[in-house]
C-alpha atoms as a PDB file:
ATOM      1  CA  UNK A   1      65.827  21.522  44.590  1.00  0.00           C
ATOM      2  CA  UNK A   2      64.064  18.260  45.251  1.00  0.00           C
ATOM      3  CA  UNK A   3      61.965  16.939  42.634  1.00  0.00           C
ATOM      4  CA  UNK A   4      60.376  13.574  43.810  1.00  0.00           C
ATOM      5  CA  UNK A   5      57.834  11.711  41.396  1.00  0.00           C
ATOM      6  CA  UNK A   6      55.432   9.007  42.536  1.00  0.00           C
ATOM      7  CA  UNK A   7      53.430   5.978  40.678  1.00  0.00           C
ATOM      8  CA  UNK A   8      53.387   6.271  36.795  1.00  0.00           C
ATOM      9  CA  UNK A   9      54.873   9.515  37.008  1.00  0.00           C
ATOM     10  CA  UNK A  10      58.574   7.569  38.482  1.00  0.00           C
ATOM     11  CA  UNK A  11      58.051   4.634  36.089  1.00  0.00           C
ATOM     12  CA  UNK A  12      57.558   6.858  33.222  1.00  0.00           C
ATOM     13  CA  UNK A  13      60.915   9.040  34.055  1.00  0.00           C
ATOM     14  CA  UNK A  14      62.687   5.927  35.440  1.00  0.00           C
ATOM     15  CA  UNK A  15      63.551   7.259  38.780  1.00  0.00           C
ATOM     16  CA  UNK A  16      62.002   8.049  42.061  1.00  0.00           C
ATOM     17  CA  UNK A  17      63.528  11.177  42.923  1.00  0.00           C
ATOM     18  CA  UNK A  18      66.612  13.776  41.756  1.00  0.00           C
ATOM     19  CA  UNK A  19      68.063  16.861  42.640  1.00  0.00           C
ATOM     20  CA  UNK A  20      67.758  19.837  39.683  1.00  0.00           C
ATOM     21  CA  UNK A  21      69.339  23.092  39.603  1.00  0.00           C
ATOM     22  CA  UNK A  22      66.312  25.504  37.723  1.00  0.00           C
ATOM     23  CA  UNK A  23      65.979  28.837  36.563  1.00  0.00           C
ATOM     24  CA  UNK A  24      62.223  28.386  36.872  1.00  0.00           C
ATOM     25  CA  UNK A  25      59.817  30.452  38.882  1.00  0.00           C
ATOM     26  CA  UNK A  26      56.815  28.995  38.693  1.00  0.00           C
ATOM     27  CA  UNK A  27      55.960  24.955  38.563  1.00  0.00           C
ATOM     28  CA  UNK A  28      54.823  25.115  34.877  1.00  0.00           C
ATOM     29  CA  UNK A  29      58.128  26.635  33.941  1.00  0.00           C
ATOM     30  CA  UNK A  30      59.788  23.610  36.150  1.00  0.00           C
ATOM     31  CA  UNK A  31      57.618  21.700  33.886  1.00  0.00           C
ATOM     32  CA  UNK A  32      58.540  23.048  31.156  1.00  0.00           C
ATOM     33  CA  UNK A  33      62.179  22.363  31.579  1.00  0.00           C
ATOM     34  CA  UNK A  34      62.021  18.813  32.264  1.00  0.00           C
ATOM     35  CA  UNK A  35      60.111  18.177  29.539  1.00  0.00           C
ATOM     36  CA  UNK A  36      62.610  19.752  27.465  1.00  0.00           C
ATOM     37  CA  UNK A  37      64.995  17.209  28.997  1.00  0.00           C
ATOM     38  CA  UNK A  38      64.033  14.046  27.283  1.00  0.00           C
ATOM     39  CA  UNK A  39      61.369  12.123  25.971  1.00  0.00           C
ATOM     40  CA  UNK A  40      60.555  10.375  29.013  1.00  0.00           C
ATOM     41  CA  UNK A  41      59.749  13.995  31.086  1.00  0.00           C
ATOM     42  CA  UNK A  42      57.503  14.916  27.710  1.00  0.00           C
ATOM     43  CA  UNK A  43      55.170  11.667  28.377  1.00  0.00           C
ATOM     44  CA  UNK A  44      55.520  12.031  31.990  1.00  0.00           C
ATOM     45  CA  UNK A  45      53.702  16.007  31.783  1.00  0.00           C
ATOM     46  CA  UNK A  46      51.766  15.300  28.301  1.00  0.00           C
ATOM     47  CA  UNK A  47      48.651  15.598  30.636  1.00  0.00           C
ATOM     48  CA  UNK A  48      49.183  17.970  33.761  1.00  0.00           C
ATOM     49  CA  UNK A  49      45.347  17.368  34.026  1.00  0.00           C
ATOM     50  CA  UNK A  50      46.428  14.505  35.727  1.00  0.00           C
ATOM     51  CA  UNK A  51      48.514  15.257  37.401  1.00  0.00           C
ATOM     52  CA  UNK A  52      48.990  16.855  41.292  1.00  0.00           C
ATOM     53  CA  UNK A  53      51.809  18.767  42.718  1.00  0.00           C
ATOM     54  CA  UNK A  54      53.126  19.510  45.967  1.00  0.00           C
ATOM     55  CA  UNK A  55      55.290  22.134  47.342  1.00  0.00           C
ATOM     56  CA  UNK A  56      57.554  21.277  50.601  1.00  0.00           C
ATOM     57  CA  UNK A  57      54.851  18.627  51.482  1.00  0.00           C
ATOM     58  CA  UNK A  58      51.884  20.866  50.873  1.00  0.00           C
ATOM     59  CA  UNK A  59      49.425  20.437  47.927  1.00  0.00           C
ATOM     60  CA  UNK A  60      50.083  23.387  45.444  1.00  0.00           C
ATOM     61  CA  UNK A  61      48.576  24.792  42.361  1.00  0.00           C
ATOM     62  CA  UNK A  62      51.005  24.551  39.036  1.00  0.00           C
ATOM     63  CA  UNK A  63      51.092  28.344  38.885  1.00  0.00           C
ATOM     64  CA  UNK A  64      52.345  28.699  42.262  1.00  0.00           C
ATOM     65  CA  UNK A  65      56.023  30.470  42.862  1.00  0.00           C
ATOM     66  CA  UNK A  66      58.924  28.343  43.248  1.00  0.00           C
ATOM     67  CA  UNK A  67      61.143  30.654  45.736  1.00  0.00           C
ATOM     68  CA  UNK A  68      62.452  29.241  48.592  1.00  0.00           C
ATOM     69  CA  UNK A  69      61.144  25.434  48.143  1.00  0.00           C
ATOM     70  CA  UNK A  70      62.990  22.995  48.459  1.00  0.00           C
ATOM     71  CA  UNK A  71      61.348  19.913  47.368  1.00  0.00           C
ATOM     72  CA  UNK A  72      58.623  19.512  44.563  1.00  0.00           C
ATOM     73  CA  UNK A  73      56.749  16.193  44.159  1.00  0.00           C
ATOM     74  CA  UNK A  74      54.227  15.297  41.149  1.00  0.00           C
ATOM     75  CA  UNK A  75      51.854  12.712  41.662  1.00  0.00           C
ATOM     76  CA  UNK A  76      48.928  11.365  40.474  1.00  0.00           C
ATOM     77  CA  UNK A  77      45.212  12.188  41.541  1.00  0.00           C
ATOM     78  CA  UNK A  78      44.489   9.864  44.695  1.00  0.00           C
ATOM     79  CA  UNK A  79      41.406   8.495  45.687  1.00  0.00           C
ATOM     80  CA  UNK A  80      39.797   7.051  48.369  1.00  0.00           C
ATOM     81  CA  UNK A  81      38.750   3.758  49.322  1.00  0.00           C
END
């Protein structure tokens, strides 16, 4: 799977994107793991408040299923202007 991160999400973890083989089902279990990782995934998700996710491109909830995506990207909130 495709995990890509955007803004102060990717400086926080240090890279833009990876590729992850997970046992998780949901996104907060994804979450879960990478936090586990290292301390930079644990300040990257200390707040999922705010934080967004989406799911193959489409804006998802963090208690959605993971089966069959392929590509997960966390992001923060955006706002207009």
């Amino acid at each position: 799977m495709q995990i890509l991160y955007f803004a102060w999400v990717r400086e926080r973890i240090g890279e833009a994107r990876e590729t992850v083989e997970t046992e998780a089902t949901t996104v907060t279990e994804l979450i879960e793991e990478l936090r586990a990782r290292d301390p930079r995934y644990a300040a990257a998700f200390a707040d999922l408040s705010a934080l967004r996710v989406a799911l193959d491109q489409d804006l998802s909830d963090f208690d959605a299923p993971l089966d069959g995506v392929r590509e997960v990207a966390f992001f923060p909130p955006m706002t207009g202007g």
